[in-house]
C-alpha atoms as a PDB file:
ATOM      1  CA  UNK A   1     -13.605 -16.790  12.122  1.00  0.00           C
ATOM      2  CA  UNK A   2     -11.771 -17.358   8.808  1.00  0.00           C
ATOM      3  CA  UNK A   3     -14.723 -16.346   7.000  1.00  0.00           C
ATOM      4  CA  UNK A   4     -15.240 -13.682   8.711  1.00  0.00           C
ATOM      5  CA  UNK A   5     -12.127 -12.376   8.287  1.00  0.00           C
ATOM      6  CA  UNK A   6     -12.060 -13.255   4.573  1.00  0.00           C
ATOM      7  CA  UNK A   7     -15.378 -11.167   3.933  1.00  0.00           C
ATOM      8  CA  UNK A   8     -13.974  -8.580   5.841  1.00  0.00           C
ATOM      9  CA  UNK A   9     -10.945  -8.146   3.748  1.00  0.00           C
ATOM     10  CA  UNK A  10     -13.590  -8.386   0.688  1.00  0.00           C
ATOM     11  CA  UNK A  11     -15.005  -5.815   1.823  1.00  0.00           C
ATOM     12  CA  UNK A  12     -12.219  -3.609   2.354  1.00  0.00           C
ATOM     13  CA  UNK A  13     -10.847  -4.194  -0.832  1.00  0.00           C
ATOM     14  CA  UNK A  14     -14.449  -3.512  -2.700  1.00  0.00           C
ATOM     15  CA  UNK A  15     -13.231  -0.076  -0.478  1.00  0.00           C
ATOM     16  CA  UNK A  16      -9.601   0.184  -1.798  1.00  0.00           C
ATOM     17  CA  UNK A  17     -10.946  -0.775  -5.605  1.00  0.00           C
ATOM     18  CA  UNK A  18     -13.786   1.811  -5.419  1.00  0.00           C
ATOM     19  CA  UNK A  19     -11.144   4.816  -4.506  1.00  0.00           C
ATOM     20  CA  UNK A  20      -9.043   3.213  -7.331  1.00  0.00           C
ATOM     21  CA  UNK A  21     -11.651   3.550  -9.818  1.00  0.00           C
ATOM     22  CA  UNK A  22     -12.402   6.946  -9.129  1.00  0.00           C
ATOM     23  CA  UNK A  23      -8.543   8.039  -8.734  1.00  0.00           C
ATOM     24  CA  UNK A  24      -8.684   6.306 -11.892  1.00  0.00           C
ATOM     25  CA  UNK A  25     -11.102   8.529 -13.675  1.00  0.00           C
ATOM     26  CA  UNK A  26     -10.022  11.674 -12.279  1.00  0.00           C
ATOM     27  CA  UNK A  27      -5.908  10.679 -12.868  1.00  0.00           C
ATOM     28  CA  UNK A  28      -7.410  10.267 -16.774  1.00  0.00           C
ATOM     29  CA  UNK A  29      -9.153  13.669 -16.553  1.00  0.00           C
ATOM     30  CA  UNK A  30      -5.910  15.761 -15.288  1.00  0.00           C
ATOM     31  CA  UNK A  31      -3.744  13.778 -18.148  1.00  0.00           C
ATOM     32  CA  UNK A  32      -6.265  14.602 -20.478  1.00  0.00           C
ATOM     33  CA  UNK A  33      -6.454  18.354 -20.148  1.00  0.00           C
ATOM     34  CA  UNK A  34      -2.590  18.723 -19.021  1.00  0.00           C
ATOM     35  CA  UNK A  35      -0.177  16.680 -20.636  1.00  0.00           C
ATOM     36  CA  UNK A  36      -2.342  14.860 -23.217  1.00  0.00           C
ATOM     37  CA  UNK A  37      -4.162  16.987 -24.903  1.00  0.00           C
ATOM     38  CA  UNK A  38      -3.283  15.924 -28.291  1.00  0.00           C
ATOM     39  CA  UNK A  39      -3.294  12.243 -27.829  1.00  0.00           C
ATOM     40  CA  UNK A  40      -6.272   9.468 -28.581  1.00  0.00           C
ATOM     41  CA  UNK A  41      -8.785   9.523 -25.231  1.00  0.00           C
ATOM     42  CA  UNK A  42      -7.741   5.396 -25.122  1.00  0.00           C
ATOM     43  CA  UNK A  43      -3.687   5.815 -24.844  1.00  0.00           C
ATOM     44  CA  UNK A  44      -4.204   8.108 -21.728  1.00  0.00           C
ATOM     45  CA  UNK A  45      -6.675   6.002 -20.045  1.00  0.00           C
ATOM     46  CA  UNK A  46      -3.976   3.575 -20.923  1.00  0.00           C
ATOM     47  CA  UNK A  47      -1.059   5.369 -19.133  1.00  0.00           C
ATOM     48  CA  UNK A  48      -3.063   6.156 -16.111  1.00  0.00           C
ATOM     49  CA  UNK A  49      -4.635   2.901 -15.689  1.00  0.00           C
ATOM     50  CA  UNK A  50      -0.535   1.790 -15.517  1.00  0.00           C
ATOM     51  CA  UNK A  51      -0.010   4.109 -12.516  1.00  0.00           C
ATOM     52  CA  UNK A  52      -2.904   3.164 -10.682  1.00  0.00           C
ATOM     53  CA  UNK A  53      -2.777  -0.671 -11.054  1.00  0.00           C
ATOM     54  CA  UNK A  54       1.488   0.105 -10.578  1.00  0.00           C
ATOM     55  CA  UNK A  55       0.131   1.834  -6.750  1.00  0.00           C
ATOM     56  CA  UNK A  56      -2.137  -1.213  -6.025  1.00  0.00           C
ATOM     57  CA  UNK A  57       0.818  -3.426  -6.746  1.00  0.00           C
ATOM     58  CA  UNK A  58       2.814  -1.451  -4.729  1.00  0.00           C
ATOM     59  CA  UNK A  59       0.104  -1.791  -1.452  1.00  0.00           C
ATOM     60  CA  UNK A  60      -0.503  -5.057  -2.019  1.00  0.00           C
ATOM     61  CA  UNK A  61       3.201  -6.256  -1.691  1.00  0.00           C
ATOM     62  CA  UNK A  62       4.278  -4.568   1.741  1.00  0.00           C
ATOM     63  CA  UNK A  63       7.159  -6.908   2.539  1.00  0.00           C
ATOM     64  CA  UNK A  64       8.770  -6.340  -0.409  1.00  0.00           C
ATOM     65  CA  UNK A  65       9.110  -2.771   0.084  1.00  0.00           C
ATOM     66  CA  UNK A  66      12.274  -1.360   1.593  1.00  0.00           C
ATOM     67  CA  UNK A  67      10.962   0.537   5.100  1.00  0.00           C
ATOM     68  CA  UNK A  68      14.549   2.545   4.900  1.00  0.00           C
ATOM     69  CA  UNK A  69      13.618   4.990   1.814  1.00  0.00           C
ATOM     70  CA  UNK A  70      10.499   5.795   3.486  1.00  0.00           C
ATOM     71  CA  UNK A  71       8.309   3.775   0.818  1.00  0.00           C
ATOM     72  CA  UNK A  72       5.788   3.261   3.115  1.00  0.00           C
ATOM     73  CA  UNK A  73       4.656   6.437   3.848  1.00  0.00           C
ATOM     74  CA  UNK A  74       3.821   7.036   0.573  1.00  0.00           C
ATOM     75  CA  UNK A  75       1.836   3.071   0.577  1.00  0.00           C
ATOM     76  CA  UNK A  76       0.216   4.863   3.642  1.00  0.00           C
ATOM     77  CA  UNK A  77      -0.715   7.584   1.855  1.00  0.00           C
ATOM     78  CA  UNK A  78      -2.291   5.987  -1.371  1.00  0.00           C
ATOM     79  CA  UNK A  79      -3.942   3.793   0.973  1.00  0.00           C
ATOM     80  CA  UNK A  80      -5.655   7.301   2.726  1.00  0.00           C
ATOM     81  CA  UNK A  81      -5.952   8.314  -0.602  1.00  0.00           C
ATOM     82  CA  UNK A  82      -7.955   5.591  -2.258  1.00  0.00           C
ATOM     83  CA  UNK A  83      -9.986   5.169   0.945  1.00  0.00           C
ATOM     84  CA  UNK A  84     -10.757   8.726   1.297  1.00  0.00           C
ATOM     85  CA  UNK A  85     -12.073   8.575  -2.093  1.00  0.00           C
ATOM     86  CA  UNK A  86     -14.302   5.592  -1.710  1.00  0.00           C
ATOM     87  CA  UNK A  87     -15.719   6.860   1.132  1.00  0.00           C
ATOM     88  CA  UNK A  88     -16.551  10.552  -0.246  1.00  0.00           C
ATOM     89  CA  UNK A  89     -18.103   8.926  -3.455  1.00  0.00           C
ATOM     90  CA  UNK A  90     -20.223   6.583  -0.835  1.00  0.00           C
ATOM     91  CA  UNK A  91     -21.448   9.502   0.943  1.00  0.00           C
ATOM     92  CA  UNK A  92     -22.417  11.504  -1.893  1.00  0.00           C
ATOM     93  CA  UNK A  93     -24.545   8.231  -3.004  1.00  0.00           C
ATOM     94  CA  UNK A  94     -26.174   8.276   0.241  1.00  0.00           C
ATOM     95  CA  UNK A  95     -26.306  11.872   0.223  1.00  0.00           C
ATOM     96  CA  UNK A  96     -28.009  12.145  -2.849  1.00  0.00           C
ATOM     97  CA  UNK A  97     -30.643   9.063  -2.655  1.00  0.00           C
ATOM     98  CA  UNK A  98     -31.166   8.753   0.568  1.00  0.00           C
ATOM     99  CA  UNK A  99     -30.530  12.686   2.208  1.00  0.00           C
ATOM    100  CA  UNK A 100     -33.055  15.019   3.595  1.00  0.00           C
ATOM    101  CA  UNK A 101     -33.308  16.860   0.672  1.00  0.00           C
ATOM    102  CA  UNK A 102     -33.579  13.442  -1.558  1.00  0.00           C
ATOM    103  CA  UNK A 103     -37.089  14.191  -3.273  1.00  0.00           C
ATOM    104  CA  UNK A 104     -36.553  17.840  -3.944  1.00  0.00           C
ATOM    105  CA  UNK A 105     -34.660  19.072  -6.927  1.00  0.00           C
ATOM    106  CA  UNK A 106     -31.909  20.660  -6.229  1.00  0.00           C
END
């Protein structure tokens, strides 16, 4: 049971890290063309790296998170968010190697 559990939770945080890493690249991206446009490609991927590794500290600690402010709604939501993302880059893998239209060029 305990390794079942602990490959679960493995496997759910390849999930998690794979929504992170995309939120990642597309957090960059927005910076980039927004804010940033003037500054070296490395000190933005810097900066959003920060908030993204800052929101995975923040869902990995829930207990030390105050429930009054509402806090965890927004842990909720990154959690949505990073999982949402995970899964839509998943499916467009397994759209686009393994879909109907797969062999044709499209």
């Amino acid at each position: 049971m305990l390794i079942f559990g602990s490959t679960f939770s493995m496997l759910l945080l390849g999930v998690i890290l794979l929504g992170a890493y995309k939120c990642w690249m597309g957090v960059t991206h927005v910076l980039s063309r927004t804010f940033f446009h003037q500054v070296e490609e490395r000190h933005v991927k810097k900066i959003s790296f920060f908030l993204i590794a800052v929101s995975i500290l923040f869902m990995v600690s829930p207990f030390l998170i105050p429930r009054v402010l509402g806090f965890n709604v927004v842990i909720e939501a990154l959690y949505a968010v990073y999982g949402g993302t995970a899964v839509w880059q998943l499916y467009s893998f397994y759209d686009k190697h393994f879909g109907k239209n797969s062999g044709k060029n499209s």
